[in-house]
Protein backbone atom coordinates (compact mmCIF):
# COMPACT_ATOMS: atom_id res chain seq x y z
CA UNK A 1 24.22 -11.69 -6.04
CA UNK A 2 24.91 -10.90 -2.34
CA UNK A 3 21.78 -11.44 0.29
CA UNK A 4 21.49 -7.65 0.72
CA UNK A 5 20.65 -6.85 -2.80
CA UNK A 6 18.05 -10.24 -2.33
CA UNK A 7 16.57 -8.07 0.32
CA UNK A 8 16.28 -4.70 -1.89
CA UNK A 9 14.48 -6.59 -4.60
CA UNK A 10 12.23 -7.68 -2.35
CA UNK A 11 11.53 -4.44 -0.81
CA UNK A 12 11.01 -3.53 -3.96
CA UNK A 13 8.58 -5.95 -5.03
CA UNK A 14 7.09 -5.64 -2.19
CA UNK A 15 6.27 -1.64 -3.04
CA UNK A 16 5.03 -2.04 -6.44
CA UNK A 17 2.26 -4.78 -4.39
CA UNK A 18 1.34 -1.53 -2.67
CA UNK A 19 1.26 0.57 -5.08
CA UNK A 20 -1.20 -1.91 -6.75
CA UNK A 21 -3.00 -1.87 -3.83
CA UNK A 22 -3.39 1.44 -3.40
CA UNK A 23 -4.80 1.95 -7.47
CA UNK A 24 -7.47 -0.96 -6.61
CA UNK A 25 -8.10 1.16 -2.97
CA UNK A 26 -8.20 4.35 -5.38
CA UNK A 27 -11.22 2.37 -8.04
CA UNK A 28 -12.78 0.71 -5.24
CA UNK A 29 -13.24 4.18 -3.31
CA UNK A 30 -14.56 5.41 -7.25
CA UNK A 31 -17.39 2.72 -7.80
CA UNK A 32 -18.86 3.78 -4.09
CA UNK A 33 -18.98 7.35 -5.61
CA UNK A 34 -16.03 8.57 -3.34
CA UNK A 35 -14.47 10.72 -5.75
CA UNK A 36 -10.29 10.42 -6.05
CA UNK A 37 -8.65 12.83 -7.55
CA UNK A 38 -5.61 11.61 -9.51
CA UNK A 39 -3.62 14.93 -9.62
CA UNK A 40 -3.22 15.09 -6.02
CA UNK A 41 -3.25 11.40 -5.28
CA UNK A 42 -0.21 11.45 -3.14
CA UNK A 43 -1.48 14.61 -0.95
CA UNK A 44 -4.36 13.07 -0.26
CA UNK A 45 -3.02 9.50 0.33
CA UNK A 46 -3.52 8.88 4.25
CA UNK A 47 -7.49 10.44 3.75
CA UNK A 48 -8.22 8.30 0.76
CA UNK A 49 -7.03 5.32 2.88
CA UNK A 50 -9.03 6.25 6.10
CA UNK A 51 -11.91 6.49 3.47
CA UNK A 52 -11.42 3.04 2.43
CA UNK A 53 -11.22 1.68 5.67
CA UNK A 54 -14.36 3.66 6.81
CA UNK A 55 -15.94 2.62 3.38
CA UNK A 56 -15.40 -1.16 3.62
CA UNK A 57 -16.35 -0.76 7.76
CA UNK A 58 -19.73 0.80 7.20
CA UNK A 59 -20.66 -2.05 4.18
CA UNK A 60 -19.56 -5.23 5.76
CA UNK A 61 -18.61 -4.63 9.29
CA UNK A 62 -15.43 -5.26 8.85
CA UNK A 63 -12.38 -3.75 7.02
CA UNK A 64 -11.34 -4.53 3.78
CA UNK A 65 -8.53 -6.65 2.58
CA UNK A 66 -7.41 -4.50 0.28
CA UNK A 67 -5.91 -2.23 3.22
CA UNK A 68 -4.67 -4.87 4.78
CA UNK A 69 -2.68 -5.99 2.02
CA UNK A 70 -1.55 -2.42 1.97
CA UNK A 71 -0.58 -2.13 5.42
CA UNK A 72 1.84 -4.99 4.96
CA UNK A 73 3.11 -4.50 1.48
CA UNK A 74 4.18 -1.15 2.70
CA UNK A 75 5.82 -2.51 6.08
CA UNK A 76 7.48 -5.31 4.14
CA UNK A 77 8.76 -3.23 1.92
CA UNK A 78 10.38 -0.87 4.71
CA UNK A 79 11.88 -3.98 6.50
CA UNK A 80 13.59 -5.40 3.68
CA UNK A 81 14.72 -2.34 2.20
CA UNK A 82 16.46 -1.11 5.81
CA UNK A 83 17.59 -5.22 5.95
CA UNK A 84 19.31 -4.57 2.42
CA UNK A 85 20.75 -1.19 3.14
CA UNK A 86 22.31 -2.58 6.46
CA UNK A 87 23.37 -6.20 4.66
CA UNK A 88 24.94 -4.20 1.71
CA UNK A 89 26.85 -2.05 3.80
């Protein structure tokens, strides 16, 4: 196994973390009566993570880790899937 297939799984693992994060984002936003619908999930992805963000912000003052952990999962994932395209190549 070459390093640039090392770098796709990665990216890979690295998206299913965010898609993980983004189903606890989607049940956190549902228990503060934010309601998510699950048929257009991916239309509304960028508003139901604002909401989040504005969510966790109004609570505690700060944001939550949840997007965080979203934010990078996502931008790992990007880095090592471009690093494995390029390294396979």
């Amino acid at each position: 196994m070459d390093i640039g297939t090392l770098f796709l799984i990665a990216g890979i693992l690295s998206a299913l973390w965010g898609v993980m994060d983004f189903i606890l984002i989607a049940a956190a936003l549902d228990k503060r009566g934010i309601p998510v619908n699950p048929l257009l999930f991916r239309v509304f992805f960028f508003r139901y993570l604002n909401q989040y963000r504005k969510a966790t912000l109004q609570e505690t003052g700060k944001v939550g880790g949840l997007y965080y952990s979203f934010i990078i999962a996502m931008n790992l994932a990007l880095v090592c899937c471009i690093a494995g395209f390029i390294l396979r190549a």
